[in-house]
PDB file of N, CA and C in Angstrom:
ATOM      1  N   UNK A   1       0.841  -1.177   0.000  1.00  0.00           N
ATOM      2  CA  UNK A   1       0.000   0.000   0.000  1.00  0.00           C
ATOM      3  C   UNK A   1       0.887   1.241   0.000  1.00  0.00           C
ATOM      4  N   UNK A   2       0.423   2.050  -0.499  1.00  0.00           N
ATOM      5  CA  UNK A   2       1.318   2.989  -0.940  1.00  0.00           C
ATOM      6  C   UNK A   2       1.089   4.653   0.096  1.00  0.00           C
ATOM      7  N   UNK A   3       2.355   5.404   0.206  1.00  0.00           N
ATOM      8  CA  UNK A   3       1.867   6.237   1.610  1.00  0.00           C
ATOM      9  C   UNK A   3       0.836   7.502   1.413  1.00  0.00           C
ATOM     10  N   UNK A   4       0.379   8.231   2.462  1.00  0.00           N
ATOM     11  CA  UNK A   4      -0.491   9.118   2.171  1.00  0.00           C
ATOM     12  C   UNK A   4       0.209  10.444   2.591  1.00  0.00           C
ATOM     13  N   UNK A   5       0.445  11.272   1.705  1.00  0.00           N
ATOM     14  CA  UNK A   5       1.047  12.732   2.144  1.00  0.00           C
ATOM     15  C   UNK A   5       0.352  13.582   2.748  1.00  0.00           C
ATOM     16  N   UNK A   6       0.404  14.540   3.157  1.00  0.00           N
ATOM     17  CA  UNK A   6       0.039  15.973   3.637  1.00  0.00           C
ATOM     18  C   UNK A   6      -0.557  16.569   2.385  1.00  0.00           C
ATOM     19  N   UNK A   7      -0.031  16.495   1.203  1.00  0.00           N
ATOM     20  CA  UNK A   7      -0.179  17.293   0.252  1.00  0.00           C
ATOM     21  C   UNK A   7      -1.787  16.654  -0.408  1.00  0.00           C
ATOM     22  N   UNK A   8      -1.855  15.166   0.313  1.00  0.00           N
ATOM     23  CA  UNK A   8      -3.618  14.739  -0.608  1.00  0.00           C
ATOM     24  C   UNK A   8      -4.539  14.862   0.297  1.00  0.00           C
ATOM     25  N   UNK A   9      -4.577  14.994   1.572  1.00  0.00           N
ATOM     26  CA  UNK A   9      -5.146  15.101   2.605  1.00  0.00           C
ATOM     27  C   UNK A   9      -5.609  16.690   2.403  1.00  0.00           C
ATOM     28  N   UNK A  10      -4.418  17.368   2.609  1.00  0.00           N
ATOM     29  CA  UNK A  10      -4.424  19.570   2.129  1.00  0.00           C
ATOM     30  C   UNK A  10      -5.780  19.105   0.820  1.00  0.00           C
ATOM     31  N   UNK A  11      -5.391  18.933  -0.314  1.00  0.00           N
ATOM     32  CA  UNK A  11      -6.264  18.625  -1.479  1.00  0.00           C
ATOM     33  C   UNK A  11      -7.486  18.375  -1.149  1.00  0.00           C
ATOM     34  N   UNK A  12      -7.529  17.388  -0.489  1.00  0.00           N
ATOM     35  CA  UNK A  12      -8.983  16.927  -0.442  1.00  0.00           C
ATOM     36  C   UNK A  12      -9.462  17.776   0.662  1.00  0.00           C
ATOM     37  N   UNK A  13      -8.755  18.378   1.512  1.00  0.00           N
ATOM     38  CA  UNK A  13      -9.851  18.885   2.477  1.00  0.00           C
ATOM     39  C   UNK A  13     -10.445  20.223   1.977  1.00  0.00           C
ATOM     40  N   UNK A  14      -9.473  20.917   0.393  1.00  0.00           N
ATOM     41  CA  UNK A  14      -9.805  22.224   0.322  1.00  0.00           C
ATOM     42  C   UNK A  14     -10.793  21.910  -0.907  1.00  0.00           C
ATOM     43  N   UNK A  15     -10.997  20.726  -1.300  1.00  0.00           N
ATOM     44  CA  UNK A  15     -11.747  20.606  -2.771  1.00  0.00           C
ATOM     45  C   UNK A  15     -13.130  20.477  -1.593  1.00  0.00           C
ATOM     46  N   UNK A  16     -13.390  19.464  -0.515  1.00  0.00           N
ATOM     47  CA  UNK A  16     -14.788  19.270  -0.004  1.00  0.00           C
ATOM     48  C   UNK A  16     -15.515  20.586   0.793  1.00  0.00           C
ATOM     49  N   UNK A  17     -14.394  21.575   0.857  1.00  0.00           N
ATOM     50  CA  UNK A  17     -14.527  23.146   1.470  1.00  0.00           C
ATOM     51  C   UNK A  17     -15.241  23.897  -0.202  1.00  0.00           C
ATOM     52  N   UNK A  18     -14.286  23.748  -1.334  1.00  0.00           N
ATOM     53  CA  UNK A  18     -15.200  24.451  -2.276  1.00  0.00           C
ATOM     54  C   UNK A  18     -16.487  23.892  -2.650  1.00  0.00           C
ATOM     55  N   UNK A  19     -16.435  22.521  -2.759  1.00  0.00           N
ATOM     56  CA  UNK A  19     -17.787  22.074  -2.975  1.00  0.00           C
ATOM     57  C   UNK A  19     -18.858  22.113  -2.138  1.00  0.00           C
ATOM     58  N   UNK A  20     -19.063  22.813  -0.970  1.00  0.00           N
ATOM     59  CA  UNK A  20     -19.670  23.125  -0.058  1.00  0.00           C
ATOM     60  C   UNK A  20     -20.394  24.473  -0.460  1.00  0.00           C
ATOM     61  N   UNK A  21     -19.065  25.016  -1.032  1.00  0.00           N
ATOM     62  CA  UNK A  21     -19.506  26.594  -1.360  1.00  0.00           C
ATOM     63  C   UNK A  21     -20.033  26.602  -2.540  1.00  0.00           C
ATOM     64  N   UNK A  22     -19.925  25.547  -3.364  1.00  0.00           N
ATOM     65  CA  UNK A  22     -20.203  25.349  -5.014  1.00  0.00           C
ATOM     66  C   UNK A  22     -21.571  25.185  -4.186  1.00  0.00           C
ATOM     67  N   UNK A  23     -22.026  24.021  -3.964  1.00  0.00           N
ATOM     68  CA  UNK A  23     -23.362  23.295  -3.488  1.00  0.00           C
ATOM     69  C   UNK A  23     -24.188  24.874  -3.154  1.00  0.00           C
ATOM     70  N   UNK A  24     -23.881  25.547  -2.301  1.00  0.00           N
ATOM     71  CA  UNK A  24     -24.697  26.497  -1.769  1.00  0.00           C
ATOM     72  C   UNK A  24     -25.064  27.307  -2.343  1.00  0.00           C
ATOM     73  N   UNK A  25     -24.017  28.004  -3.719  1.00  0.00           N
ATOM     74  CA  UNK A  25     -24.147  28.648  -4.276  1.00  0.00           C
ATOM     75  C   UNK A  25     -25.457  28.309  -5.283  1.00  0.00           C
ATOM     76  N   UNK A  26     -25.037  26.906  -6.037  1.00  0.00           N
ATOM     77  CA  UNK A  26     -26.307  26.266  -6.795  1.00  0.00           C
ATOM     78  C   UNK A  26     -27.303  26.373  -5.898  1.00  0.00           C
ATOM     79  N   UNK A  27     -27.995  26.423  -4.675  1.00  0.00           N
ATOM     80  CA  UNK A  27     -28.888  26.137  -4.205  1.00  0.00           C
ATOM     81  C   UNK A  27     -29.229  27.286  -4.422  1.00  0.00           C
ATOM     82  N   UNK A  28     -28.726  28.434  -3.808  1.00  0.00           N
ATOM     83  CA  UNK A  28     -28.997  30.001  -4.189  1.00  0.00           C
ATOM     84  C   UNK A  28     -29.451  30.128  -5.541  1.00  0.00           C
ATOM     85  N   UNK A  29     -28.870  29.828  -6.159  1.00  0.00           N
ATOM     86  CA  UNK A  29     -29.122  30.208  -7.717  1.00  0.00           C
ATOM     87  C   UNK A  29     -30.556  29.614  -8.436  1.00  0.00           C
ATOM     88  N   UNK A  30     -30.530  28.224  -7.984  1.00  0.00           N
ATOM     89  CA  UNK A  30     -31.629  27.634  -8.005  1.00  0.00           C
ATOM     90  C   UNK A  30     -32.944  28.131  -7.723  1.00  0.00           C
ATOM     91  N   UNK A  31     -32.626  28.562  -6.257  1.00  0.00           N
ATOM     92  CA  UNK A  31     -33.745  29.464  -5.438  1.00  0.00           C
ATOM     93  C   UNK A  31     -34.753  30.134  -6.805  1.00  0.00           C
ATOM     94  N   UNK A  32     -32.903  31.194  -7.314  1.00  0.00           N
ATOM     95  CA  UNK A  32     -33.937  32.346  -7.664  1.00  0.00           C
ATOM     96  C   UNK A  32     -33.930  32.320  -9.096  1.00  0.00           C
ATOM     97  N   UNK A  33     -34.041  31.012  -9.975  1.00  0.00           N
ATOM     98  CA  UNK A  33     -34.307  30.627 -11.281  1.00  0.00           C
ATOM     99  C   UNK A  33     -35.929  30.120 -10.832  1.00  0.00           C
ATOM    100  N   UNK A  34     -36.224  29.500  -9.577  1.00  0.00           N
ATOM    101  CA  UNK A  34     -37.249  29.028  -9.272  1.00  0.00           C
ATOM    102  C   UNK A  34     -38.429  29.915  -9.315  1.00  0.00           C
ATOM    103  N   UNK A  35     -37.955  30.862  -8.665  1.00  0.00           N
ATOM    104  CA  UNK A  35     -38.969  31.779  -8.180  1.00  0.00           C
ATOM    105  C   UNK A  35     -39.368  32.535  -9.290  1.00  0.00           C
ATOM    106  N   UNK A  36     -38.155  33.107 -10.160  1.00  0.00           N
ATOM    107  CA  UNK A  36     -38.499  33.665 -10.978  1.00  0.00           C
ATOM    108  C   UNK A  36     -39.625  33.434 -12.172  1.00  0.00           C
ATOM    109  N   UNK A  37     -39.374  31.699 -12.455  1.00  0.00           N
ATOM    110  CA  UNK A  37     -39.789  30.905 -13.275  1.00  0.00           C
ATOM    111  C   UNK A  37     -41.729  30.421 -13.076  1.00  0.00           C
ATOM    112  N   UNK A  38     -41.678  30.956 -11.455  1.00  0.00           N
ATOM    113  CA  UNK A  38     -43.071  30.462 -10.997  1.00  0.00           C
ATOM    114  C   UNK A  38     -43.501  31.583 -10.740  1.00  0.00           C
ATOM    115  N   UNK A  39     -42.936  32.979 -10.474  1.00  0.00           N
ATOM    116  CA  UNK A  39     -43.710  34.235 -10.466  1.00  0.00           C
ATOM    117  C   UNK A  39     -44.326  34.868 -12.362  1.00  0.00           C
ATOM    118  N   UNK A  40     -43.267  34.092 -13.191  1.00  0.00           N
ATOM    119  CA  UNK A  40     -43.870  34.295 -14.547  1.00  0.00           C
ATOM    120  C   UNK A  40     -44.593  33.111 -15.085  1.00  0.00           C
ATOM    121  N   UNK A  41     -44.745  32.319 -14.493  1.00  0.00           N
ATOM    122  CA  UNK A  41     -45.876  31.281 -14.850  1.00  0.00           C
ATOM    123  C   UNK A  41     -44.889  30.318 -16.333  1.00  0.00           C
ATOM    124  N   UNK A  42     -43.691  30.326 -16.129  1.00  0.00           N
ATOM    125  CA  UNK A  42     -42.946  29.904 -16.944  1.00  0.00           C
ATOM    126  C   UNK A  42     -42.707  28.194 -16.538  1.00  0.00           C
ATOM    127  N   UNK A  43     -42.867  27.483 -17.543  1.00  0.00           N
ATOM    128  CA  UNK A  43     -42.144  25.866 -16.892  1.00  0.00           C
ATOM    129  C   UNK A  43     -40.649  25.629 -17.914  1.00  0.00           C
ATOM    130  N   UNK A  44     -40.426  26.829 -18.819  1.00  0.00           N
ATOM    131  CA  UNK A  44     -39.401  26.928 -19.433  1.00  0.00           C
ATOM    132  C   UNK A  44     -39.146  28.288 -20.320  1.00  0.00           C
ATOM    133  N   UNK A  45     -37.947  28.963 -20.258  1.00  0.00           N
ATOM    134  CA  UNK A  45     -37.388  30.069 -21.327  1.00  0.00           C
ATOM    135  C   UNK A  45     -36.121  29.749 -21.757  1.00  0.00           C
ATOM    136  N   UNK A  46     -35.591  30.700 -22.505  1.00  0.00           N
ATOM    137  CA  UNK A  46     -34.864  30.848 -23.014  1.00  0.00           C
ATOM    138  C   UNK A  46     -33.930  32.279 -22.646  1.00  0.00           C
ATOM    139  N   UNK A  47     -32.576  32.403 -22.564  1.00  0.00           N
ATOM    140  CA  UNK A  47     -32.041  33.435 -22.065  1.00  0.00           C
ATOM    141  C   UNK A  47     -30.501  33.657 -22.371  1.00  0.00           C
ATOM    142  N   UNK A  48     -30.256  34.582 -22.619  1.00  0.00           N
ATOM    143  CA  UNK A  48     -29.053  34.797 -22.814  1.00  0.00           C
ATOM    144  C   UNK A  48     -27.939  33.229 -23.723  1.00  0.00           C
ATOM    145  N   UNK A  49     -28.770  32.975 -24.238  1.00  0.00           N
ATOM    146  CA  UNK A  49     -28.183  31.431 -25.303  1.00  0.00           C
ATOM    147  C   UNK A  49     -28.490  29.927 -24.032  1.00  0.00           C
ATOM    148  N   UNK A  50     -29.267  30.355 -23.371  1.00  0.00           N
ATOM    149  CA  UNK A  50     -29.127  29.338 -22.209  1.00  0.00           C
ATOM    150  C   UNK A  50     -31.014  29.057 -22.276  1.00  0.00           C
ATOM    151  N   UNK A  51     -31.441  27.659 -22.092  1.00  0.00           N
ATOM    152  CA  UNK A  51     -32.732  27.204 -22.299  1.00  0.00           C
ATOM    153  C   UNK A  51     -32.221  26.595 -21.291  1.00  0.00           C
ATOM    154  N   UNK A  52     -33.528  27.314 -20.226  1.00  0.00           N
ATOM    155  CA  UNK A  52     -34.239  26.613 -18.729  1.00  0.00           C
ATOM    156  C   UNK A  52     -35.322  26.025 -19.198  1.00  0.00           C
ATOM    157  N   UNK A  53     -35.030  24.743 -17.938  1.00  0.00           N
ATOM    158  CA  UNK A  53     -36.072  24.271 -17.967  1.00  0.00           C
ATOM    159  C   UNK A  53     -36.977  23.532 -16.616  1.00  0.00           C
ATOM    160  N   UNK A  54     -38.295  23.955 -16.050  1.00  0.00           N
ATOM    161  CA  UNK A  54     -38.525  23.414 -14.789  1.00  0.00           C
ATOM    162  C   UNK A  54     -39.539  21.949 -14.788  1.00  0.00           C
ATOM    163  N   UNK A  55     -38.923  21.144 -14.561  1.00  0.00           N
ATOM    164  CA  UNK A  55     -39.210  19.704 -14.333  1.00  0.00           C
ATOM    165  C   UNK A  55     -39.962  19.084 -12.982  1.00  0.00           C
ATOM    166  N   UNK A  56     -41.246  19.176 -13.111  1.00  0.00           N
ATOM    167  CA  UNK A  56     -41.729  18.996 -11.733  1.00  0.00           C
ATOM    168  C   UNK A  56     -41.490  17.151 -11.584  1.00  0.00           C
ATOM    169  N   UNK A  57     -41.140  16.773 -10.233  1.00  0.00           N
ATOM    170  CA  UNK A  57     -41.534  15.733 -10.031  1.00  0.00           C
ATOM    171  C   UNK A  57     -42.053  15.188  -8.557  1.00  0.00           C
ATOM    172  N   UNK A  58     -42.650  13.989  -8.157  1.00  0.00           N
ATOM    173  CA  UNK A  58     -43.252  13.338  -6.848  1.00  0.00           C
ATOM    174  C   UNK A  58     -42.040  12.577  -6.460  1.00  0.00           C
ATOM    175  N   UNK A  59     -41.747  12.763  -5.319  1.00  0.00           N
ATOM    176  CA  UNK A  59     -40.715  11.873  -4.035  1.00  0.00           C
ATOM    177  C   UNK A  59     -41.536  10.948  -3.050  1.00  0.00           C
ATOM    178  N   UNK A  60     -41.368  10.000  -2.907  1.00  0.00           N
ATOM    179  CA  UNK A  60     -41.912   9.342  -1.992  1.00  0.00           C
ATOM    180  C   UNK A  60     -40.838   9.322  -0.559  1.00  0.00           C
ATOM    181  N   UNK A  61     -41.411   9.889   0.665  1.00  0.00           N
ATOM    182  CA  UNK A  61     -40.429   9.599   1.997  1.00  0.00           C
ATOM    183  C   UNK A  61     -41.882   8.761   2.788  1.00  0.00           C
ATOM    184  N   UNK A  62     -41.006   7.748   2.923  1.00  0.00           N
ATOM    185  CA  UNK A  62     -41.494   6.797   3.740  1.00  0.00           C
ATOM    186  C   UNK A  62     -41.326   7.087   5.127  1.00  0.00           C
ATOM    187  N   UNK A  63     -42.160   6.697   5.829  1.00  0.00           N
ATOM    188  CA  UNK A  63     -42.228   6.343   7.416  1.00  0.00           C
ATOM    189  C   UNK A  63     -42.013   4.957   7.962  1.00  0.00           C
ATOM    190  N   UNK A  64     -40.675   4.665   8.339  1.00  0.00           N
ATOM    191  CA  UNK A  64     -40.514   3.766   9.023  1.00  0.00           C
ATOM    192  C   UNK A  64     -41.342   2.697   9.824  1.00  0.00           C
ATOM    193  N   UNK A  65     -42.286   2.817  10.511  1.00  0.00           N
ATOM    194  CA  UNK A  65     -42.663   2.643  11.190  1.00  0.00           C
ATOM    195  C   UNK A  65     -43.932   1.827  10.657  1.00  0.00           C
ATOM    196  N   UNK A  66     -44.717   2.912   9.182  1.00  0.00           N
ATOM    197  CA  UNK A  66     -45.972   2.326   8.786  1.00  0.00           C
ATOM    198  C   UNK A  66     -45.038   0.796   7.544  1.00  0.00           C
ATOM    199  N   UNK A  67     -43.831   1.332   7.621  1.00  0.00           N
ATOM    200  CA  UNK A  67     -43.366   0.397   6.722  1.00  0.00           C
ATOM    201  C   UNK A  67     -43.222  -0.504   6.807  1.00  0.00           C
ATOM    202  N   UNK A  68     -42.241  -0.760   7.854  1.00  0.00           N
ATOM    203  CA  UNK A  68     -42.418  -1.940   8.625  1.00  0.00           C
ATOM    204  C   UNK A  68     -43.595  -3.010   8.833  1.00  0.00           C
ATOM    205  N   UNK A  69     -44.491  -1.999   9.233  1.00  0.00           N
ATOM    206  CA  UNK A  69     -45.869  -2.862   9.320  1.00  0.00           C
ATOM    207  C   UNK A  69     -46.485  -3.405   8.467  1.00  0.00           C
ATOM    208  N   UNK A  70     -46.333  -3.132   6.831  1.00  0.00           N
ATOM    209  CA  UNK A  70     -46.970  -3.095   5.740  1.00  0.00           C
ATOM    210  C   UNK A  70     -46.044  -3.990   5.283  1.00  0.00           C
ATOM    211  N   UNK A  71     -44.830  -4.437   5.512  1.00  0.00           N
ATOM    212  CA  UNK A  71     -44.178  -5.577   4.942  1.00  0.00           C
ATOM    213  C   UNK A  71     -44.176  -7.073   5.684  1.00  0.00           C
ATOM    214  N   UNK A  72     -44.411  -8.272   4.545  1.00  0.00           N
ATOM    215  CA  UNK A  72     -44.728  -8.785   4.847  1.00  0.00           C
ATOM    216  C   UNK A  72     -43.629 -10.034   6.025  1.00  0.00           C
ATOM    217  N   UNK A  73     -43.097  -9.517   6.154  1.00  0.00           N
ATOM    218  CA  UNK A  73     -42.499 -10.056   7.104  1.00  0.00           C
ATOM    219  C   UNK A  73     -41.126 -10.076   7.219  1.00  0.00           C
ATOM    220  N   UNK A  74     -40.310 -10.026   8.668  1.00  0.00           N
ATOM    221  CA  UNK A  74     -39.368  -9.820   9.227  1.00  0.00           C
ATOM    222  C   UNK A  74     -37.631  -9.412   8.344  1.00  0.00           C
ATOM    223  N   UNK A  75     -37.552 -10.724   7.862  1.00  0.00           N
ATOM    224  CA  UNK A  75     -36.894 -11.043   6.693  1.00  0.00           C
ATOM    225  C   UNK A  75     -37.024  -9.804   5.915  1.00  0.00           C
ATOM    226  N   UNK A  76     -37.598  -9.705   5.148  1.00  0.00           N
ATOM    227  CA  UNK A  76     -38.121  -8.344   3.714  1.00  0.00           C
ATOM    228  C   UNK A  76     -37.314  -6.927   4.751  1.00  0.00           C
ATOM    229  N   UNK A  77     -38.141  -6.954   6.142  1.00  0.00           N
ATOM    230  CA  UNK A  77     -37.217  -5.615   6.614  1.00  0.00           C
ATOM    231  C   UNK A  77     -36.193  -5.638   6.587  1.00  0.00           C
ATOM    232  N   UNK A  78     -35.376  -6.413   6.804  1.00  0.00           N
ATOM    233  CA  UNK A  78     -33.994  -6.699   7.039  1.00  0.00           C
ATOM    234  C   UNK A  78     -33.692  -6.233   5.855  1.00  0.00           C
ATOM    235  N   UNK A  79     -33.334  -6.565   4.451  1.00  0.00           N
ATOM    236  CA  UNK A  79     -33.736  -6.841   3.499  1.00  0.00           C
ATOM    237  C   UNK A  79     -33.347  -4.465   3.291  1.00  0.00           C
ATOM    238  N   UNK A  80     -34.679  -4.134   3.354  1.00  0.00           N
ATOM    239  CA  UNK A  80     -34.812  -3.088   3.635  1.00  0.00           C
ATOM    240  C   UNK A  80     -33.574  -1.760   4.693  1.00  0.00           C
ATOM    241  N   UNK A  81     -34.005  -2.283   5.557  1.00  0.00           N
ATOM    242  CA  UNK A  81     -33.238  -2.040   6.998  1.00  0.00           C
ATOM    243  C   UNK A  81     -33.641  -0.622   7.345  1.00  0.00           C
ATOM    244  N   UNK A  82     -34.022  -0.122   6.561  1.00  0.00           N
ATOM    245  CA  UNK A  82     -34.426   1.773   6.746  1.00  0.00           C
ATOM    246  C   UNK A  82     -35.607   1.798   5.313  1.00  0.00           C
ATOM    247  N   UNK A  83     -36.257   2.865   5.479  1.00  0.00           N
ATOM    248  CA  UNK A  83     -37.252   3.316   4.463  1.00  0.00           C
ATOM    249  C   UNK A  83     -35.913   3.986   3.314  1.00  0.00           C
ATOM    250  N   UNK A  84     -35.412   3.446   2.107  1.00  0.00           N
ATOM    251  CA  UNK A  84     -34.768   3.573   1.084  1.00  0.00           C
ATOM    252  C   UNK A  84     -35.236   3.494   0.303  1.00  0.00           C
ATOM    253  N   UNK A  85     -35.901   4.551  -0.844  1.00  0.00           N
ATOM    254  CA  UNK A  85     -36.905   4.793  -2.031  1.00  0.00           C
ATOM    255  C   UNK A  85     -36.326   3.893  -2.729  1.00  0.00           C
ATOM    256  N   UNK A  86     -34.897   4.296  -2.865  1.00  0.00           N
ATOM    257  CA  UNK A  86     -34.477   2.842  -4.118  1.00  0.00           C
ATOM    258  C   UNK A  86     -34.589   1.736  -4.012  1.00  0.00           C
ATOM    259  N   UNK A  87     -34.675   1.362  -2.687  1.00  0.00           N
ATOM    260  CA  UNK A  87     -34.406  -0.393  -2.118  1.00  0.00           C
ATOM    261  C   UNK A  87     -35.783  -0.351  -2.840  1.00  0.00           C
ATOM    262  N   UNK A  88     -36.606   0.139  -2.313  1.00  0.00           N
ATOM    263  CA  UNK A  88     -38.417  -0.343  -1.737  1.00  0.00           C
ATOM    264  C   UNK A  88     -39.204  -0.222  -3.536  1.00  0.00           C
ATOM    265  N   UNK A  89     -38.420   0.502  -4.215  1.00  0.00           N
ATOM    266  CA  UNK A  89     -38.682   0.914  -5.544  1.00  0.00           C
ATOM    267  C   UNK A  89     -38.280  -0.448  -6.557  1.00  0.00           C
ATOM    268  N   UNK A  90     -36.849  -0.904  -6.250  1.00  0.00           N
ATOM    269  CA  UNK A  90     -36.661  -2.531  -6.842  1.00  0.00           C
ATOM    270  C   UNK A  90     -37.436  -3.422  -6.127  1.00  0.00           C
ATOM    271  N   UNK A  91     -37.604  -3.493  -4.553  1.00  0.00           N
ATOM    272  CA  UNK A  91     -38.364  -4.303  -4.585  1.00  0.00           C
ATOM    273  C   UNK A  91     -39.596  -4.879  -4.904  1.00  0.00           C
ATOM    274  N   UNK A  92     -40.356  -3.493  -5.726  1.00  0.00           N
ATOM    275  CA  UNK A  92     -41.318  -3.667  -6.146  1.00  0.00           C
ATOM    276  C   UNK A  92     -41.444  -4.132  -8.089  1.00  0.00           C
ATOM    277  N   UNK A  93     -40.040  -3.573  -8.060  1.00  0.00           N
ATOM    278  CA  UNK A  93     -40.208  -4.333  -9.578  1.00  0.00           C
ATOM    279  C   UNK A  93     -39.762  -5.468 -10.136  1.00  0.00           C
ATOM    280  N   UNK A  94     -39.330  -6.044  -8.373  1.00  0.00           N
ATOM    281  CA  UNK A  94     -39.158  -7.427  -8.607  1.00  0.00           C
ATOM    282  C   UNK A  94     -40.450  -8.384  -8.272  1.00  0.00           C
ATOM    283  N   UNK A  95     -41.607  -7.623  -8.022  1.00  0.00           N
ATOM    284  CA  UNK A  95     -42.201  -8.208  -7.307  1.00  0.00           C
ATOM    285  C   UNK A  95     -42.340  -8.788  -5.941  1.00  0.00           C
ATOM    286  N   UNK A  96     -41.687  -8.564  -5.148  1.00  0.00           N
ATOM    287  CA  UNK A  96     -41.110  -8.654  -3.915  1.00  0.00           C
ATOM    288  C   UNK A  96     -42.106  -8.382  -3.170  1.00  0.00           C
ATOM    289  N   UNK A  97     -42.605  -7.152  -3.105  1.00  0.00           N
ATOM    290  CA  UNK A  97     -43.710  -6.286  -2.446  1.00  0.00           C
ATOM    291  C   UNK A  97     -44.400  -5.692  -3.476  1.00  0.00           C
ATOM    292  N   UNK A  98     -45.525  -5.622  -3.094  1.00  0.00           N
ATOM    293  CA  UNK A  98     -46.786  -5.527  -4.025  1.00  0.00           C
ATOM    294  C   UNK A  98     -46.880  -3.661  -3.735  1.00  0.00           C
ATOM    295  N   UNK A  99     -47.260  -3.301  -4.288  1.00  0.00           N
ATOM    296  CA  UNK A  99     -47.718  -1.833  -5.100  1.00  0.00           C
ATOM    297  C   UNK A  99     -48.654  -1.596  -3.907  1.00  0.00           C
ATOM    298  N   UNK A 100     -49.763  -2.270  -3.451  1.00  0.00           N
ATOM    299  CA  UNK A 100     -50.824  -1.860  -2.816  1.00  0.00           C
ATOM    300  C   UNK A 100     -50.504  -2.118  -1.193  1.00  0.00           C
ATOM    301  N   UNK A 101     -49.084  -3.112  -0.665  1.00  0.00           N
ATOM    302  CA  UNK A 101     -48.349  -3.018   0.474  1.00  0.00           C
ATOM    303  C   UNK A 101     -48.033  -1.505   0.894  1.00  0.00           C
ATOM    304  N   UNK A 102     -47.835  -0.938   0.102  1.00  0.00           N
ATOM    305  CA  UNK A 102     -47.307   0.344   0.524  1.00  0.00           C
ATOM    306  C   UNK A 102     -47.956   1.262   0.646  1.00  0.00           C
ATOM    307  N   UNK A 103     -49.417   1.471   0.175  1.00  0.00           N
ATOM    308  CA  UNK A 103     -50.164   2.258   0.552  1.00  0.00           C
ATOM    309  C   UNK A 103     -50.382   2.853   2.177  1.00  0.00           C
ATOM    310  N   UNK A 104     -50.547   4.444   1.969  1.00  0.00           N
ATOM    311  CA  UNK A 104     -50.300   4.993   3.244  1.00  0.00           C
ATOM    312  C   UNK A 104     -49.005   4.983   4.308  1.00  0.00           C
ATOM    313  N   UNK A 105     -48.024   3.921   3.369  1.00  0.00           N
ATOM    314  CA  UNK A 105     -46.497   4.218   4.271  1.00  0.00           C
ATOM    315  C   UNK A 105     -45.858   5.085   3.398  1.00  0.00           C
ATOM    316  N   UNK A 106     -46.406   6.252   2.743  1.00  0.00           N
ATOM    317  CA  UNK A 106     -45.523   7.307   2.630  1.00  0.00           C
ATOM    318  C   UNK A 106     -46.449   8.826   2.288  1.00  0.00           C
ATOM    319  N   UNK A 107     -45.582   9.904   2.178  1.00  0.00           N
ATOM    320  CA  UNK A 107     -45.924  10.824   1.872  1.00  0.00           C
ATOM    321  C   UNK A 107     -45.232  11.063   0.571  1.00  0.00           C
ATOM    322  N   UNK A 108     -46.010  12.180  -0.426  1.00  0.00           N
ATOM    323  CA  UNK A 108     -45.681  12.285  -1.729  1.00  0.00           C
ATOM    324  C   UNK A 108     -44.960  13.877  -1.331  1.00  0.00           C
ATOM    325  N   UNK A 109     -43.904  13.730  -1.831  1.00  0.00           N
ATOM    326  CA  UNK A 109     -42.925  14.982  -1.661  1.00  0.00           C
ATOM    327  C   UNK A 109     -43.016  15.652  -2.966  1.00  0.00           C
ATOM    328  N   UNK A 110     -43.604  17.186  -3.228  1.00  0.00           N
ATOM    329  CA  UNK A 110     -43.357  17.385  -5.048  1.00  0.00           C
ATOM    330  C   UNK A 110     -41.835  18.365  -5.349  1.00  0.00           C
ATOM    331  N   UNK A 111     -41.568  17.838  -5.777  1.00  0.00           N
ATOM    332  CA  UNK A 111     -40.083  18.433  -5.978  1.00  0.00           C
ATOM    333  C   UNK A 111     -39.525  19.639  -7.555  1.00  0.00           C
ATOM    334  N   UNK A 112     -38.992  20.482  -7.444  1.00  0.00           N
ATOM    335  CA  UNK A 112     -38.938  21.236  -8.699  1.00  0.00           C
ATOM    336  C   UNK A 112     -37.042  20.741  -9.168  1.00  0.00           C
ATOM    337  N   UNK A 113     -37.085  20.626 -10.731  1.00  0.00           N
ATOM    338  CA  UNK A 113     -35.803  20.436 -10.832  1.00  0.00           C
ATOM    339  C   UNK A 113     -35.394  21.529 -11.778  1.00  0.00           C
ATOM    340  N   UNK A 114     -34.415  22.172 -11.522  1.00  0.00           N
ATOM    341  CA  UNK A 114     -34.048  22.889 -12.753  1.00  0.00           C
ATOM    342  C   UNK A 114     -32.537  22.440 -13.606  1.00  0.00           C
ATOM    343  N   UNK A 115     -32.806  22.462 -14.951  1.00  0.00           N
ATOM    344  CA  UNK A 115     -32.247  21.951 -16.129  1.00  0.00           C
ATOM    345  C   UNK A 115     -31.817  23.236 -16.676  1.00  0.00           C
ATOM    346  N   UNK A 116     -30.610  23.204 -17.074  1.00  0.00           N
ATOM    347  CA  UNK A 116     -30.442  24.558 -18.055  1.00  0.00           C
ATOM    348  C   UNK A 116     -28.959  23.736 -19.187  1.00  0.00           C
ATOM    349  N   UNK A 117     -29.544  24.157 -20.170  1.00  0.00           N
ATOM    350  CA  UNK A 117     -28.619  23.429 -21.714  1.00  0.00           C
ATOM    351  C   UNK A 117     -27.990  25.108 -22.262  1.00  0.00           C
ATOM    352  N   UNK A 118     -27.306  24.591 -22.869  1.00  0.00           N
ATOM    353  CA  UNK A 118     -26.849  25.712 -23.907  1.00  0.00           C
ATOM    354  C   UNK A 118     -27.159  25.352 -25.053  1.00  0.00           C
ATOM    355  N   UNK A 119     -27.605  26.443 -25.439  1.00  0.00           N
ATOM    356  CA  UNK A 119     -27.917  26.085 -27.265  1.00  0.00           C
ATOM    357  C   UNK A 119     -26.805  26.208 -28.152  1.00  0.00           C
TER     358      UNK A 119
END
């Protein structure tokens, strides 16, 4: 195994410091592409050579608790181990758990995404 310097440790701690500030910044920015986009009744423009675009979609967050109960047994939680959209999402397209098991173990989250391309 090969050694670890000062110099990748320095690196990585100042790249997960900008991406912190990157992240926040997008969130900001996001904010106010959002707002803008829903105070003009827009679900897409065009701007400065740049095409937005707002992508609504549904999240499912599960509740532990009703989940548990709604599966059919011990095993499957395990299986699970926490309410995980992706786990609970294959397990249903494996057939695993049925579509109508899950009713009422979640809430529908609506989520906005924004897309922007260059033309």
């Amino acid at each position: 195994m090969g050694r670890l310097d000062k110099a990748a440790v320095k690196r990585y701690y100042d790249l997960k410091s900008k991406q912190k500030e990157i992240e926040k910044e997008l969130s900001e920015l996001r904010g106010e592409i959002l707002a803008f986009c829903e105070t003009e009744g827009l679900s897409q423009t065009e701007l400065g050579g740049y095409k937005v675009k707002i992508v609504h979609q549904e999240r499912r967050e599960y509740d532990d608790q009703k989940l548990q109960a709604a599966l059919p047994d011990d095993e499957l939680w395990r299986l699970v181990s926490r309410a995980d959209p992706s786990k609970i999402s294959g397990l249903v397209k494996l057939n695993v758990v049925k579509e109508e098991q899950l009713f009422g173990t979640y809430d529908l989250k609506k989520i906005a995404l924004v897309q922007v391309e260059r033309e």
